[in-house]
Protein backbone atom coordinates (compact mmCIF):
# COMPACT_ATOMS: atom_id res chain seq x y z
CA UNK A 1 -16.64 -17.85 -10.74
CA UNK A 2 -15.24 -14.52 -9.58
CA UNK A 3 -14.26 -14.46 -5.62
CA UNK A 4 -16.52 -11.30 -3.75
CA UNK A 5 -14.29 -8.23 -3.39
CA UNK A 6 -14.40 -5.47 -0.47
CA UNK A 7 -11.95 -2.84 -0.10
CA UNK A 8 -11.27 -2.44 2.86
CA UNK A 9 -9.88 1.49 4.24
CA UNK A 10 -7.32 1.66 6.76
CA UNK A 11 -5.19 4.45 8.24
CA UNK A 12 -1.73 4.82 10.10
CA UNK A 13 -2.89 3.65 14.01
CA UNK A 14 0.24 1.44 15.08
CA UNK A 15 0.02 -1.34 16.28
CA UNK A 16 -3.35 -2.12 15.10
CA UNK A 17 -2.79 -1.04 11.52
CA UNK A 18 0.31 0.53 9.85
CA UNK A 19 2.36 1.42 7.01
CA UNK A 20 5.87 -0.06 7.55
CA UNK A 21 7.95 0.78 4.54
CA UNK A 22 5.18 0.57 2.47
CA UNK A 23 3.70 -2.83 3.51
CA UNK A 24 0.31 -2.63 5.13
CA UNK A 25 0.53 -4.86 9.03
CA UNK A 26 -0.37 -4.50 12.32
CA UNK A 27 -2.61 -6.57 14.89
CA UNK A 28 -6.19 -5.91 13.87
CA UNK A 29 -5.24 -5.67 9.97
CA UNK A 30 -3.01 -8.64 10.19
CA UNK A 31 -6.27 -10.12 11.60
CA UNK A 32 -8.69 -9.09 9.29
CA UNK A 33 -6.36 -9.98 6.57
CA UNK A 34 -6.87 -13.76 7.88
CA UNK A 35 -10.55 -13.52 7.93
CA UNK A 36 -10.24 -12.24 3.87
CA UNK A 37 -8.80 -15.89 3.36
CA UNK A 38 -10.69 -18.12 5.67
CA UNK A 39 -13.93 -16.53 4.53
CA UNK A 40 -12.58 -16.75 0.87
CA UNK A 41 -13.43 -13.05 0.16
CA UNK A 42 -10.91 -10.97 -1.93
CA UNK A 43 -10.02 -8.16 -0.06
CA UNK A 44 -8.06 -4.67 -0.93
CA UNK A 45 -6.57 -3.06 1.66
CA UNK A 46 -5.82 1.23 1.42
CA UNK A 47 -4.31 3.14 3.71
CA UNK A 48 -6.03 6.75 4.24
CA UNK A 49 -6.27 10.11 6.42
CA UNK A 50 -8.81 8.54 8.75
CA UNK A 51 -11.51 11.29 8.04
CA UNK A 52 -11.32 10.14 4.64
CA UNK A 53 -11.33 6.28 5.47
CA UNK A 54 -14.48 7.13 7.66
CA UNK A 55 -16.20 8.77 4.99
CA UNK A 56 -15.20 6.35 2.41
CA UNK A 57 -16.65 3.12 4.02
CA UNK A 58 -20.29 4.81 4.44
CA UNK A 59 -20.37 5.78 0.71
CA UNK A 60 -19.00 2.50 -1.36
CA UNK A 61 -21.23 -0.20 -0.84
CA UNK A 62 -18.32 -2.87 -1.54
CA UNK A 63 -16.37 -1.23 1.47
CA UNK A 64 -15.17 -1.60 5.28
CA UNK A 65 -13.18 0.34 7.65
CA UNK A 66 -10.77 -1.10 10.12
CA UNK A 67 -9.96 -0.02 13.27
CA UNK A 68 -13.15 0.97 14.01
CA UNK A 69 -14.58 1.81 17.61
CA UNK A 70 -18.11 0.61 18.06
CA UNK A 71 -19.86 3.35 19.86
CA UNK A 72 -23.63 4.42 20.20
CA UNK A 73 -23.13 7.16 17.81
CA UNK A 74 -22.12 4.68 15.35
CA UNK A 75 -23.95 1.86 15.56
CA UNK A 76 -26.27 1.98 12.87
CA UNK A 77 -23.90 3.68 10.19
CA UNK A 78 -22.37 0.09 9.82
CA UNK A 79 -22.13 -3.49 10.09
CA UNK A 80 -19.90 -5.24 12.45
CA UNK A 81 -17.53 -7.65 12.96
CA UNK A 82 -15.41 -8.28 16.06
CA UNK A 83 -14.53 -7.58 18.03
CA UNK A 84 -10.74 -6.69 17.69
CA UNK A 85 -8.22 -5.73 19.81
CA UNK A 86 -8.21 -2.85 21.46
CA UNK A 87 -7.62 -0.63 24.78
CA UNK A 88 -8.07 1.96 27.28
CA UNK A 89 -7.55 5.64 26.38
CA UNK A 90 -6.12 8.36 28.50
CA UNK A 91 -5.02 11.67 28.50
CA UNK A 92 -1.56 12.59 28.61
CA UNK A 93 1.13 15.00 29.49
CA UNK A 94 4.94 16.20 29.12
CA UNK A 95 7.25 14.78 31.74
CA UNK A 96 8.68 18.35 31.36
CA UNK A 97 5.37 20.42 32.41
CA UNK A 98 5.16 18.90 35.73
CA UNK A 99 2.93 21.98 36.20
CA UNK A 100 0.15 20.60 34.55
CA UNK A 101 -1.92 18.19 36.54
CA UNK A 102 -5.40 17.20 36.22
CA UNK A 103 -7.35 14.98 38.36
CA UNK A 104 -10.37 14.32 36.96
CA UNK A 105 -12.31 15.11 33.41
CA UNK A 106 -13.11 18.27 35.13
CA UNK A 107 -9.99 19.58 35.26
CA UNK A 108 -8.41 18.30 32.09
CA UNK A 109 -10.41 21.11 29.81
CA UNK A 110 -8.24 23.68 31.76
CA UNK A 111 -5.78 22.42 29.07
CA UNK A 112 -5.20 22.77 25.23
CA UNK A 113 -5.74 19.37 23.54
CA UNK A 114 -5.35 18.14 19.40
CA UNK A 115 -7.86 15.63 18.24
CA UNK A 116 -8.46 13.91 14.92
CA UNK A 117 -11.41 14.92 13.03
CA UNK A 118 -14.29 12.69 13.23
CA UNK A 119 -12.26 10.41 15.66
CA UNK A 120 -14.36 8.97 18.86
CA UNK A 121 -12.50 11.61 20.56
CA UNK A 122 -13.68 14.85 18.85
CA UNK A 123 -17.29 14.25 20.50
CA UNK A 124 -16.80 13.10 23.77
CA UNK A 125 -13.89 16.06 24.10
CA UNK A 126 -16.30 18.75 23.29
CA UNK A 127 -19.29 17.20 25.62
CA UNK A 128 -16.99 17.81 28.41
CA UNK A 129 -16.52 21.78 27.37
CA UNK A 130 -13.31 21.54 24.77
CA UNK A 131 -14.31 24.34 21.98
CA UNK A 132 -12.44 24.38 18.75
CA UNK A 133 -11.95 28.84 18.86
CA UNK A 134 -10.58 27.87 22.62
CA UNK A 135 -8.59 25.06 23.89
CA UNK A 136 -9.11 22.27 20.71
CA UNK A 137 -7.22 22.11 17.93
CA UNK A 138 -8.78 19.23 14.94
CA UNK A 139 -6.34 17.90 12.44
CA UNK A 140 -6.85 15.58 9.76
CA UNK A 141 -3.32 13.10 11.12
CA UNK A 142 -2.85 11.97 14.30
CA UNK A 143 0.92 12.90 13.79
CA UNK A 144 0.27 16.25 13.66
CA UNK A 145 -1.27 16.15 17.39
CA UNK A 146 1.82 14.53 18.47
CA UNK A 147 4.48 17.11 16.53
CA UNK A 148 2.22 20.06 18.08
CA UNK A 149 2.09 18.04 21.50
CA UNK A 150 6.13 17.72 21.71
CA UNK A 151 6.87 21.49 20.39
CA UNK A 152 4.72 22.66 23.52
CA UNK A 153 1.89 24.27 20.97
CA UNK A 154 -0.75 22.12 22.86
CA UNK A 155 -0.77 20.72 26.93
CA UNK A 156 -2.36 17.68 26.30
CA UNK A 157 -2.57 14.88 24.30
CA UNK A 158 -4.72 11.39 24.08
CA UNK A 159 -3.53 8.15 23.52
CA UNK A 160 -4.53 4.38 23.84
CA UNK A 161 -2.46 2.51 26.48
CA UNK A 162 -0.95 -0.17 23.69
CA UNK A 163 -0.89 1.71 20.67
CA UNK A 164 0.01 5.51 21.96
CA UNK A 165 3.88 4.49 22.61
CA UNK A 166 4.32 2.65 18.85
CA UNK A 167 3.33 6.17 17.71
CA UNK A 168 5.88 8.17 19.39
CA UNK A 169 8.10 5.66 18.45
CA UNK A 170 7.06 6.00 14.55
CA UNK A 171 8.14 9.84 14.87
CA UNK A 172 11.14 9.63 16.92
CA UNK A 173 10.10 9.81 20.13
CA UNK A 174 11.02 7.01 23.14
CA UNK A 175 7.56 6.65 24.61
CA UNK A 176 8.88 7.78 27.81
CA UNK A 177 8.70 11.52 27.58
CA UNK A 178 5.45 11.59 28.74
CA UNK A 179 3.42 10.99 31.89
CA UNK A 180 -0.33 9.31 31.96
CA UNK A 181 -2.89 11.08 33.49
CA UNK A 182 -6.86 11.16 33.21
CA UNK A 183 -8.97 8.22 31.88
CA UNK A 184 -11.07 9.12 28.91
CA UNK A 185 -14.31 7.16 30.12
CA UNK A 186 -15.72 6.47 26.34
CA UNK A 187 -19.38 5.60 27.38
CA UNK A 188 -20.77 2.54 24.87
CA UNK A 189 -17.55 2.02 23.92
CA UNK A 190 -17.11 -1.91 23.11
CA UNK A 191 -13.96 -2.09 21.14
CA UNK A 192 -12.16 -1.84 18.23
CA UNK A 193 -14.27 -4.09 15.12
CA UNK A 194 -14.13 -4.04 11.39
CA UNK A 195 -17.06 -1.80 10.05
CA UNK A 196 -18.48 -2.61 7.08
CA UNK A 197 -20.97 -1.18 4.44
CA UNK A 198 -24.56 -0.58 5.44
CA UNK A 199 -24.76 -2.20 1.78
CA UNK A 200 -22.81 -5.41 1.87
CA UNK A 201 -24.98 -8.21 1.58
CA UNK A 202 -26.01 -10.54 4.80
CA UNK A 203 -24.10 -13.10 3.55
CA UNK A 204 -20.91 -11.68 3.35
CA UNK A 205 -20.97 -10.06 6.74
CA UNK A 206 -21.70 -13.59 8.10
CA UNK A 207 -19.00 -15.20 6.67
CA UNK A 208 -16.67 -12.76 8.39
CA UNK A 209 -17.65 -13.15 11.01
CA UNK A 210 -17.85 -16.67 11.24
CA UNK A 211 -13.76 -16.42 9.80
CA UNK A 212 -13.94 -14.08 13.23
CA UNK A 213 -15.38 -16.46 15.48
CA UNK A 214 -13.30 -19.69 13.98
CA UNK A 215 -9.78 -17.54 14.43
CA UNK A 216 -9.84 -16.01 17.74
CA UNK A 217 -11.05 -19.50 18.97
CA UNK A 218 -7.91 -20.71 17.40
CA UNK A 219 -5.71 -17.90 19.53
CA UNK A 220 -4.66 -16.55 16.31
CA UNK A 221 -5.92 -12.64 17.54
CA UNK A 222 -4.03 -12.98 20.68
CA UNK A 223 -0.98 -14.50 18.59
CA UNK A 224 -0.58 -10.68 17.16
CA UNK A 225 -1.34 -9.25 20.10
CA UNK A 226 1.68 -10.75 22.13
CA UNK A 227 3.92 -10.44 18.59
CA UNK A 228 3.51 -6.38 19.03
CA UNK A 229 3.31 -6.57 22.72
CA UNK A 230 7.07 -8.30 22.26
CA UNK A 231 8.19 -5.40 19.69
């Protein structure tokens, strides 16, 4: 009898899920890769723009999405399973434009910023007065935020505290270019989880997350979390 198969969409978000040298790892997919086996479900894993990846998993029934950040907004466009690991966000700045200094959310639309379409950040940055003729530029890879970001084309930038220095890293950057400012307060948030298909059967869901539950009880999510935190 044929194992049940879900492709599962990913994109480039180090260190929860990554391309390195063409091999798909990071915590969360390393993770969910674990549950595929426990729950004995064949899983594919493809890496995509995450506009794409977002779009993807609510069309193909046989489909998930991971990382995925389980907000209001999206609550009913999936089902979860989680949740994964995941962190705070904040806005940040060049150590070299000391000039630029915002205390609160308030202040920080004084300032250009780059966000990835359909990300959690394109709402909440516009619900605070960002415009996209103004100060907000949307791009379809988060590495084009952070080329624009270090060429002084925008002032700000976001970034999650564990993942946003494995990106700089990824395009040549040391991570320590750049100062922390403003918490970006993502109301509902509760994490990062695997989404998966409105369409996927009950059953399925449930056995993933039961593969959930069973692992992190074993440690094995905070096993990858201190293996990156180490890198």
């Amino acid at each position: 009898m044929a194992k049940d198969s879900v492709t599962i969409y990913t994109e480039q978000f180090p260190p929860y899920n990554f391309s390195n040298k063409g091999h798909l790892e990071g915590i969360n997919l390393k993770f969910v890769k674990a549950m595929c086996v426990d729950a004995d479900i064949e899983c594919h894993f493809e890496l995509l723009p995450w506009s794409r990846a977002y779009h993807f998993a609510q069309k193909k029934p046989q489909s998930g999405l991971v990382s995925t950040a389980r907000v209001p907004d999206r609550e009913e466009l999936f089902k979860w399973v989680g949740p994964l690991a995941s962190s705070r966000n904040f806005f940040y700045r060049l150590q070299s434009n000391d000039r630029i200094n915002p205390i609160d959310l308030s202040q920080v639309k004084d300032h250009s910023l780059c966000v990835v379409r359909d990300s959690i950040y394109e709402k909440f940055v516009e619900s605070i007065g960002y415009e996209g003729d103004k100060n907000l530029l949307k791009v379809s890879h988060y590495y084009e935020c952070i080329n624009l970001f270090f060429k002084n084309k925008i002032e700000l930038i976001i970034g999650s505290e564990l993942s946003f220095k494995y990106q700089l890293m990824q395009y040549g950057h040391q991570g320590r270019e750049v100062v922390k400012l403003v918490e970006l307060p993502l109301n509902g948030a509760v994490g990062n989880f695997l989404a998966l298909n409105k369409a996927l059967p009950d059953e399925l869901v449930a056995r993933f997350q039961a593969s959930y539950n069973k692992l992190s009880k074993q440690g094995l999510l905070e096993t990858y979390i201190e293996q990156y935190k180490a890198n």
